[in-house]
C-alpha atoms as a PDB file:
ATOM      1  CA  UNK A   1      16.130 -19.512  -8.136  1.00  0.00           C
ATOM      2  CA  UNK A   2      15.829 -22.955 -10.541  1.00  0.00           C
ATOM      3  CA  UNK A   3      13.353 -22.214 -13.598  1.00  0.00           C
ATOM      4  CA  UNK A   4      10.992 -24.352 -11.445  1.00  0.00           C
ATOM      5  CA  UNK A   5      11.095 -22.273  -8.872  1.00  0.00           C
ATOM      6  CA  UNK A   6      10.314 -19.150 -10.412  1.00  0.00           C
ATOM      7  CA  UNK A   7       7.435 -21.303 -12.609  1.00  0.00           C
ATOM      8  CA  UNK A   8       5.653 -22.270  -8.989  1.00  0.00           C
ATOM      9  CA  UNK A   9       5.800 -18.795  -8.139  1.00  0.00           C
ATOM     10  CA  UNK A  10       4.208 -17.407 -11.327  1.00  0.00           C
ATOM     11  CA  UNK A  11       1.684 -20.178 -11.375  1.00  0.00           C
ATOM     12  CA  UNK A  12       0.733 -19.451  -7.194  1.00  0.00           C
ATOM     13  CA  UNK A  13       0.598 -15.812  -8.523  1.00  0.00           C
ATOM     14  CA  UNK A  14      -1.774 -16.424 -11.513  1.00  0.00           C
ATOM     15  CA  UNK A  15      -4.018 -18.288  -8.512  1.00  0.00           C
ATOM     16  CA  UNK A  16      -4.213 -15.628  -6.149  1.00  0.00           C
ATOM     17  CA  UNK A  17      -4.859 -12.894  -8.996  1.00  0.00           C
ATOM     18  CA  UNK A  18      -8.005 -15.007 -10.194  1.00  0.00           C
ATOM     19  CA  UNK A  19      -9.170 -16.509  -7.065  1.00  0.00           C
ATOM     20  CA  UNK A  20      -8.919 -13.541  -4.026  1.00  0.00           C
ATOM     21  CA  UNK A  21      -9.128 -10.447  -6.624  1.00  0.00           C
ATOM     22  CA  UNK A  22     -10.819 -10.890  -9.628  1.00  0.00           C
ATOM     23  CA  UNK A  23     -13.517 -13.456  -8.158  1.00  0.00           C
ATOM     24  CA  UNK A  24     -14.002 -11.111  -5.399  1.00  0.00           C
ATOM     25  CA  UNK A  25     -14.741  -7.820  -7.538  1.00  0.00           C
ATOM     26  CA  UNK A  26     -11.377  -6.709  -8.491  1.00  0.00           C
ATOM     27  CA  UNK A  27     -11.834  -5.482 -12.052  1.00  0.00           C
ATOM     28  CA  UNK A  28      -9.252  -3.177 -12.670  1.00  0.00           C
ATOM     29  CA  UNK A  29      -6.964  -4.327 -15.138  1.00  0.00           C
ATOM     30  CA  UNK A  30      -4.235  -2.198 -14.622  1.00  0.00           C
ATOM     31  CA  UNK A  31      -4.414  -3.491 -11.050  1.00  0.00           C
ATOM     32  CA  UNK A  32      -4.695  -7.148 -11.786  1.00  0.00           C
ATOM     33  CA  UNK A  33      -1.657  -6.625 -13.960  1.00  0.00           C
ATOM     34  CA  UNK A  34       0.534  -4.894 -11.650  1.00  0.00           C
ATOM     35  CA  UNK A  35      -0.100  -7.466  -8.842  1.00  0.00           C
ATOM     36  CA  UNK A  36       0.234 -10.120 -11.670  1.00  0.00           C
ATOM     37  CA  UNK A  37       4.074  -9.031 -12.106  1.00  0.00           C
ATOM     38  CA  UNK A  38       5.362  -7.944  -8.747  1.00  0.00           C
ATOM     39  CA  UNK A  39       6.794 -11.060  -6.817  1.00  0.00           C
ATOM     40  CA  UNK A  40       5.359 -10.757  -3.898  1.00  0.00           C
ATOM     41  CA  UNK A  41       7.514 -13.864  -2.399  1.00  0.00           C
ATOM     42  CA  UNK A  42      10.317 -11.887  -2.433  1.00  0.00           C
ATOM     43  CA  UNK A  43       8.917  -8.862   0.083  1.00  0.00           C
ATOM     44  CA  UNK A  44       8.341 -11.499   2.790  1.00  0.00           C
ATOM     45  CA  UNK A  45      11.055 -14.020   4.800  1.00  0.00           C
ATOM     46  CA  UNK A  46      12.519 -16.654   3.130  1.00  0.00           C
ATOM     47  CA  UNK A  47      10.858 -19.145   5.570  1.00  0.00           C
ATOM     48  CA  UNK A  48       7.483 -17.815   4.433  1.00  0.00           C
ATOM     49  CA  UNK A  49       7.745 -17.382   0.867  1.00  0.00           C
ATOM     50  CA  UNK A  50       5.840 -20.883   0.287  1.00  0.00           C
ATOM     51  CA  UNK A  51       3.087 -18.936   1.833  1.00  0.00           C
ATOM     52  CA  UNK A  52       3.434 -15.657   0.458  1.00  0.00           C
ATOM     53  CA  UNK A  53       0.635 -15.942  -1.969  1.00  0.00           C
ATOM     54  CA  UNK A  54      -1.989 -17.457   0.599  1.00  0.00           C
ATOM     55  CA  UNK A  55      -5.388 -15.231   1.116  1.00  0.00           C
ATOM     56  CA  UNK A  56      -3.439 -13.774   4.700  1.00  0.00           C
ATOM     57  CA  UNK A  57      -1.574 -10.990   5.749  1.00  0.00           C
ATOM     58  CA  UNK A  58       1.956 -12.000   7.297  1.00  0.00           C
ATOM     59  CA  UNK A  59       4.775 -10.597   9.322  1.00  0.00           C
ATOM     60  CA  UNK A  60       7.587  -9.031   8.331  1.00  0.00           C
ATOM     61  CA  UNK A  61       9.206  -8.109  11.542  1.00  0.00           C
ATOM     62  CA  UNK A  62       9.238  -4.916  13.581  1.00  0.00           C
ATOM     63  CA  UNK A  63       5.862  -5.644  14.600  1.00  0.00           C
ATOM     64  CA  UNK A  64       4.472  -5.104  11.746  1.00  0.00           C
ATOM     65  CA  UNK A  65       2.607  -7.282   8.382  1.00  0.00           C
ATOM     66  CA  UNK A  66       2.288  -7.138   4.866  1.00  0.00           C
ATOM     67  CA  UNK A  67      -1.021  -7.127   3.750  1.00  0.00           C
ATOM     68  CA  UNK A  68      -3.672  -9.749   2.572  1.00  0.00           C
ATOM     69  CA  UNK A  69      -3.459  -9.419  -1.760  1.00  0.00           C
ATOM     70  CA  UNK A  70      -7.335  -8.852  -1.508  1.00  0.00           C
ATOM     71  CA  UNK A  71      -6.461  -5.358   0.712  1.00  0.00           C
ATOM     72  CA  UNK A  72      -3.304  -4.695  -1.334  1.00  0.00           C
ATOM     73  CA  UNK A  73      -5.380  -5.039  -4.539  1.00  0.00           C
ATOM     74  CA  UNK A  74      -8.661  -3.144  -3.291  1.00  0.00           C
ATOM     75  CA  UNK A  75      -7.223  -0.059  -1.840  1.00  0.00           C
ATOM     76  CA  UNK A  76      -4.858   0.128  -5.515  1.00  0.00           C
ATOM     77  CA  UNK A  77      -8.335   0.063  -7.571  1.00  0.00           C
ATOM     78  CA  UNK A  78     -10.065   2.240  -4.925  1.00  0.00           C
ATOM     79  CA  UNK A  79      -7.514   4.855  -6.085  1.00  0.00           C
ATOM     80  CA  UNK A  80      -8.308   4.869  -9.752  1.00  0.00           C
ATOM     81  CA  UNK A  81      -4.573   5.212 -10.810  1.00  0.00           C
ATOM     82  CA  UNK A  82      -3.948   5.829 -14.954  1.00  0.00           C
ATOM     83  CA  UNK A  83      -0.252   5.962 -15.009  1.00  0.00           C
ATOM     84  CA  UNK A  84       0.629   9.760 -14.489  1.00  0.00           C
ATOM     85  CA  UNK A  85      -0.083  10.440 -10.777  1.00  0.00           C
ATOM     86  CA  UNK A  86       2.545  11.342  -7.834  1.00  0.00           C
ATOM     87  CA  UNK A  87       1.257   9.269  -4.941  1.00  0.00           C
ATOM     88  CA  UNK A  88       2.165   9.524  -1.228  1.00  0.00           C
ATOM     89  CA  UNK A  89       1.843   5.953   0.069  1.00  0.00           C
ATOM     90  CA  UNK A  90       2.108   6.328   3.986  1.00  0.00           C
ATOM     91  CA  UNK A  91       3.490   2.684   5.680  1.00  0.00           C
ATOM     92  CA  UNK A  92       6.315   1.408   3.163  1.00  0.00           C
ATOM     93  CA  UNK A  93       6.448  -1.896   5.354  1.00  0.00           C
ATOM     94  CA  UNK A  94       7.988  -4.235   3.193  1.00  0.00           C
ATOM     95  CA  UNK A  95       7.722  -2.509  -0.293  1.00  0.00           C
ATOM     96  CA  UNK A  96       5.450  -4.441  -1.612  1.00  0.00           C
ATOM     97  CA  UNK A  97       2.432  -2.245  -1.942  1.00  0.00           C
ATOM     98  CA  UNK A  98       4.880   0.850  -2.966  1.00  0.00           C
ATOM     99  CA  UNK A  99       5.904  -1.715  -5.685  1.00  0.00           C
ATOM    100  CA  UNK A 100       2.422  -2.549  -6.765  1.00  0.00           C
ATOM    101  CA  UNK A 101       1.762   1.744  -6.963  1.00  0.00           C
ATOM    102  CA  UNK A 102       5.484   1.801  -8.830  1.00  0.00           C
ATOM    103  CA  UNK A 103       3.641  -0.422 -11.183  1.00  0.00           C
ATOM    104  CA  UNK A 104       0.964   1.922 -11.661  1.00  0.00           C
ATOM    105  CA  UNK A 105       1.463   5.523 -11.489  1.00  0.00           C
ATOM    106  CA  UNK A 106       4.662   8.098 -12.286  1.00  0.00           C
ATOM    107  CA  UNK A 107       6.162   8.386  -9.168  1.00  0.00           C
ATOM    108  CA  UNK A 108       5.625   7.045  -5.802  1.00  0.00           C
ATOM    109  CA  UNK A 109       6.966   9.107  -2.402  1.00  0.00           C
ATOM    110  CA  UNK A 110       6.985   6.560   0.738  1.00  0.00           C
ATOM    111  CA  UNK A 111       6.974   7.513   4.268  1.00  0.00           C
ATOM    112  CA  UNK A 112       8.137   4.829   6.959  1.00  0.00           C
ATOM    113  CA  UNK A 113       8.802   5.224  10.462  1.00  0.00           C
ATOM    114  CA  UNK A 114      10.803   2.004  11.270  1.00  0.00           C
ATOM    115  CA  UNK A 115      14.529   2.748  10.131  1.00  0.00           C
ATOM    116  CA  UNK A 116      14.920  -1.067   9.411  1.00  0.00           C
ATOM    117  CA  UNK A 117      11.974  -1.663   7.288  1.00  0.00           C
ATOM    118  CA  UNK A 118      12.705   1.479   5.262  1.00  0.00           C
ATOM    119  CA  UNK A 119      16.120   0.020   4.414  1.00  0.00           C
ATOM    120  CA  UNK A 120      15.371  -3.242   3.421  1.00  0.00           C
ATOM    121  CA  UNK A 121      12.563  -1.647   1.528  1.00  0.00           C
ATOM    122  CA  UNK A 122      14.334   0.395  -0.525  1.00  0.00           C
ATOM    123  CA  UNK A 123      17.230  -2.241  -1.062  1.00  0.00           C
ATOM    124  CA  UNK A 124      14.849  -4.859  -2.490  1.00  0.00           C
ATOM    125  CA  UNK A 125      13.212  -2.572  -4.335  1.00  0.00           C
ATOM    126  CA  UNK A 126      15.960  -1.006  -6.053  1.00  0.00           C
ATOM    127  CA  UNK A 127      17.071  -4.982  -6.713  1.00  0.00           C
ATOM    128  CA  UNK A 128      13.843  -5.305  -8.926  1.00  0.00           C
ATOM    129  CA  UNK A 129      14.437  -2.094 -10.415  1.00  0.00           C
ATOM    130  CA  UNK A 130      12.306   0.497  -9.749  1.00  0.00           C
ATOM    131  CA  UNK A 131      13.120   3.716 -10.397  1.00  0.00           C
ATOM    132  CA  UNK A 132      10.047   6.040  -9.542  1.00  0.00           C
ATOM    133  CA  UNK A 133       9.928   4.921  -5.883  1.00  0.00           C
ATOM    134  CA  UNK A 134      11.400   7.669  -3.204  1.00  0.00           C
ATOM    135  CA  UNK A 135      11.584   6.467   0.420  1.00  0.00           C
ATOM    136  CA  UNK A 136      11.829   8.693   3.864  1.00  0.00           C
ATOM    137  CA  UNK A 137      11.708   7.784   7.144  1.00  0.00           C
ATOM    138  CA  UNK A 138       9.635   9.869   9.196  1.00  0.00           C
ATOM    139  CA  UNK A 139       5.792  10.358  11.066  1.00  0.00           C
ATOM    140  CA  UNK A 140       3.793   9.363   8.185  1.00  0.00           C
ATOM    141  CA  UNK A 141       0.446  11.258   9.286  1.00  0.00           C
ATOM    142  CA  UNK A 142       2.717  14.476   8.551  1.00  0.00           C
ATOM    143  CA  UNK A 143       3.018  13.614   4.869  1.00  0.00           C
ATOM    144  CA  UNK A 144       6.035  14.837   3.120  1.00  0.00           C
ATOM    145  CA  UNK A 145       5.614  18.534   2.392  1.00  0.00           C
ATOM    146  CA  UNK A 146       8.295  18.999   0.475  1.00  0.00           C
ATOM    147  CA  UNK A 147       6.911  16.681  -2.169  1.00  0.00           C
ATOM    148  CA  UNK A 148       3.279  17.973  -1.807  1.00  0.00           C
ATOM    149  CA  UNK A 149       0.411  18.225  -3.522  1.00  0.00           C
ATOM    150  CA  UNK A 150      -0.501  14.377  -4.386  1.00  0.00           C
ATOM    151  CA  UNK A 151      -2.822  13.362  -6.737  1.00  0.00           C
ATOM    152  CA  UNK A 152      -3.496  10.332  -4.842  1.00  0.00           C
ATOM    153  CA  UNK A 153      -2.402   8.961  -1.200  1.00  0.00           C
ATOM    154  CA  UNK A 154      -2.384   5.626   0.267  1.00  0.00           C
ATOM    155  CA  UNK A 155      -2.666   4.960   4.215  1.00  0.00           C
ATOM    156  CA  UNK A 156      -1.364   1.191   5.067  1.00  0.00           C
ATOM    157  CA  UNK A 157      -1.687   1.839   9.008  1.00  0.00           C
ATOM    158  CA  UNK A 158      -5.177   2.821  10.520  1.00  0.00           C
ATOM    159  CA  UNK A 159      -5.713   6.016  12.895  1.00  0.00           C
ATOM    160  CA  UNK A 160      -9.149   7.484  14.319  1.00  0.00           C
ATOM    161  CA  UNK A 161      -9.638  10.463  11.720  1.00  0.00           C
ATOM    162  CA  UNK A 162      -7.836  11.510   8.646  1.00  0.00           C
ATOM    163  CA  UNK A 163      -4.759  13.607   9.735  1.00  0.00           C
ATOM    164  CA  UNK A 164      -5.291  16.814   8.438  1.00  0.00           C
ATOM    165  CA  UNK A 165      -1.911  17.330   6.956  1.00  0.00           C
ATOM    166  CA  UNK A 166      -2.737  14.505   4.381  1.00  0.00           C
ATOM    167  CA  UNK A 167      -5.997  16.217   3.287  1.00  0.00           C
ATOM    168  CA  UNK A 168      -3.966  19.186   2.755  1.00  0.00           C
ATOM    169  CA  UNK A 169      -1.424  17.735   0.697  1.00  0.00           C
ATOM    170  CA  UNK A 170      -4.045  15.842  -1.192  1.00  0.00           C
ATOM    171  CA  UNK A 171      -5.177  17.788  -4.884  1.00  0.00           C
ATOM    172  CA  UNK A 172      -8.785  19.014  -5.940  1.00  0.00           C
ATOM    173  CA  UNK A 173     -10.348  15.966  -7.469  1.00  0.00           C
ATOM    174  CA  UNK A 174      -7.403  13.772  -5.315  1.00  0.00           C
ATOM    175  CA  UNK A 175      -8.498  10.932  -3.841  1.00  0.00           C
ATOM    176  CA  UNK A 176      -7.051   9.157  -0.823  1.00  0.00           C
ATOM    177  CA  UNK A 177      -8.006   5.564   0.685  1.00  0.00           C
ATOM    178  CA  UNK A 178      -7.168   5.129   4.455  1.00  0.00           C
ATOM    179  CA  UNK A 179      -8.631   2.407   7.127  1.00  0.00           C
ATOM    180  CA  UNK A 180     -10.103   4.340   9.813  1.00  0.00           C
ATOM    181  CA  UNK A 181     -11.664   3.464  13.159  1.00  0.00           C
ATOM    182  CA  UNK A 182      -9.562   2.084  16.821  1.00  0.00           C
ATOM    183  CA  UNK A 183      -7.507  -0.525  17.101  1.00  0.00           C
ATOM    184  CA  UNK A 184      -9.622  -3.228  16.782  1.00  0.00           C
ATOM    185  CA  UNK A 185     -12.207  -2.334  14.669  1.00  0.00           C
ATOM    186  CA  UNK A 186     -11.546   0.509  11.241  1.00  0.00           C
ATOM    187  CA  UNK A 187     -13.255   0.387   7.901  1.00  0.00           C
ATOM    188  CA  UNK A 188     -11.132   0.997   4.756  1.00  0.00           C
ATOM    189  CA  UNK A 189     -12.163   4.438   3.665  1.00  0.00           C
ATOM    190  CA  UNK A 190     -12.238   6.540   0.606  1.00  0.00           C
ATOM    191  CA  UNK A 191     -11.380  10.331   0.775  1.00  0.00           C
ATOM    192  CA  UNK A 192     -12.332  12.426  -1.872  1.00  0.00           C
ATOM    193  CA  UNK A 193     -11.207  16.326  -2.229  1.00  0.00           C
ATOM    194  CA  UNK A 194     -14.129  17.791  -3.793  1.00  0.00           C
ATOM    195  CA  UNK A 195     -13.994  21.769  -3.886  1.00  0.00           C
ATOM    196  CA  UNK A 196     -11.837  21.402  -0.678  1.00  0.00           C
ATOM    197  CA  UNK A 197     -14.368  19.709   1.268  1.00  0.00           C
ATOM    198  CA  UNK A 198     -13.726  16.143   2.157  1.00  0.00           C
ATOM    199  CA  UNK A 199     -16.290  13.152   1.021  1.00  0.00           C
ATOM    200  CA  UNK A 200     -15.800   9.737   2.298  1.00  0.00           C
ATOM    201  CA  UNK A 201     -17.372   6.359   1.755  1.00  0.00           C
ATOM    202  CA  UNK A 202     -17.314   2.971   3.506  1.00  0.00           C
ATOM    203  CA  UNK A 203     -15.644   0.125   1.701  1.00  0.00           C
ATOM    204  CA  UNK A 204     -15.572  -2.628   4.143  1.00  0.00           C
ATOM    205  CA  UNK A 205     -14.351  -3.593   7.106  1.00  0.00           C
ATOM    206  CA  UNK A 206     -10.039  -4.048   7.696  1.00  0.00           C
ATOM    207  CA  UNK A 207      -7.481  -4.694  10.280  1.00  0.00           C
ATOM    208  CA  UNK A 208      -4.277  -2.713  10.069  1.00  0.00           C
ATOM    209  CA  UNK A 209      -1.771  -1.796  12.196  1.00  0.00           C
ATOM    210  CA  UNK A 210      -1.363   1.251  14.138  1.00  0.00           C
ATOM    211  CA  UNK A 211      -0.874   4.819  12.491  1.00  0.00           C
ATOM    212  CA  UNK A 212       1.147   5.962  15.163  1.00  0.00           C
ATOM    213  CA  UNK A 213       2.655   9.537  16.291  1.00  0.00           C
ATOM    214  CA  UNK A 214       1.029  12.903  15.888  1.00  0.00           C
ATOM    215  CA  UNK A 215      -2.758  13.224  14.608  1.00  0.00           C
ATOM    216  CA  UNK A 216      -2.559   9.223  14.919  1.00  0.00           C
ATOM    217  CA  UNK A 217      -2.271   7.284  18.298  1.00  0.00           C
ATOM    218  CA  UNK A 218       1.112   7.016  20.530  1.00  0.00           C
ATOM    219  CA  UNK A 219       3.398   4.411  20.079  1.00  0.00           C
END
């Protein structure tokens, strides 16, 4: 990429940071300083980059999207992350979210079902060089058990409850953001562990893609 290039791309970066997070509530500055260095041009198809940094989710094959920045940022500052958490992030897709939680806590464990995505995934993001990012492939609503407990967990695909496995693997005082609802209609939630009881609130409403397999819907 010419010096130009890479300019355009900083400067269409700077934009979206200021005009779809921070002018829209997103005050975290951890956050807006994660999503301020991770190029998020390079997790989509070259014949998309030029719109990689619009206010839109878009496709990255498989059936499946990255998400809109303002969802990508939101559900990062709904977690509250200060740099020393493990967090289960449930959806790799195209790495880009996993990169933006790379940015922000110790270590990051990803769970994707699609064989392809996880791949590429885990490619590019080795390329950029991140080292505290672990990808599986596997049923994501199963969590990875073996890794548990997390101190915080991220859902990027939306089911009709929170799969009880994930709760489980979630700490005391963990909190979890998922979009919940059917397949039309879910509203990004916030799980809280508090004493082992589960407390959730509303934070808007989202469109994701299907959580799919057990606890989730069939594919």
């Amino acid at each position: 990429m010419t010096d130009r290039g890479a300019d355009l791309y900083a400067r269409a970066r700077e934009r979206m940071v200021e005009e779809q997070l921070a002018q829209r509530g997103i005050q975290d500055e951890r956050v807006l300083g994660a999503m301020r260095r991770v190029p998020r041009h390079l997790f989509v198809e070259e014949a998309l980059r030029e719109r990689a940094y619009g206010d839109h989710p878009l496709p990255i094959g498989e059936e499946q999207t990255i998400s809109q920045p303002f969802i990508v940022g939101l559900m990062s500052a709904l977690l509250e992350l200060r740099g020393e958490e493990k967090v289960l992030e449930i959806g790799t897709g195209s790495g880009y979210q996993t990169a933006v939680l790379a940015e922000l806590s110790r270590r990051v464990c990803s769970i994707e079902r699609l064989p392809r995505l996880a791949e590429r995934a885990r490619a590019l993001l080795a390329d950029l060089g991140y080292q505290n990012v672990w990808i599986r492939v596997g049923n994501g609503a199963l969590g990875w058990p073996d890794e548990a407990p997390f101190d915080r967990i991220l859902v990027a695909a939306a089911g009709p409850s929170v799969p009880p496995p994930l709760f489980q693997q979630l700490v005391e005082g963990g909190r979890m953001v998922v979009p919940l609802g059917d397949p039309v209609n879910q509203t990004l939630t916030l799980v809280e562990n508090v004493g082992g009881e589960m407390r959730s609130t509303a934070h808007g409403e989202c469109k994701f893609v299907r959580l799919v397999g057990k606890y989730a819907w069939e594919a």
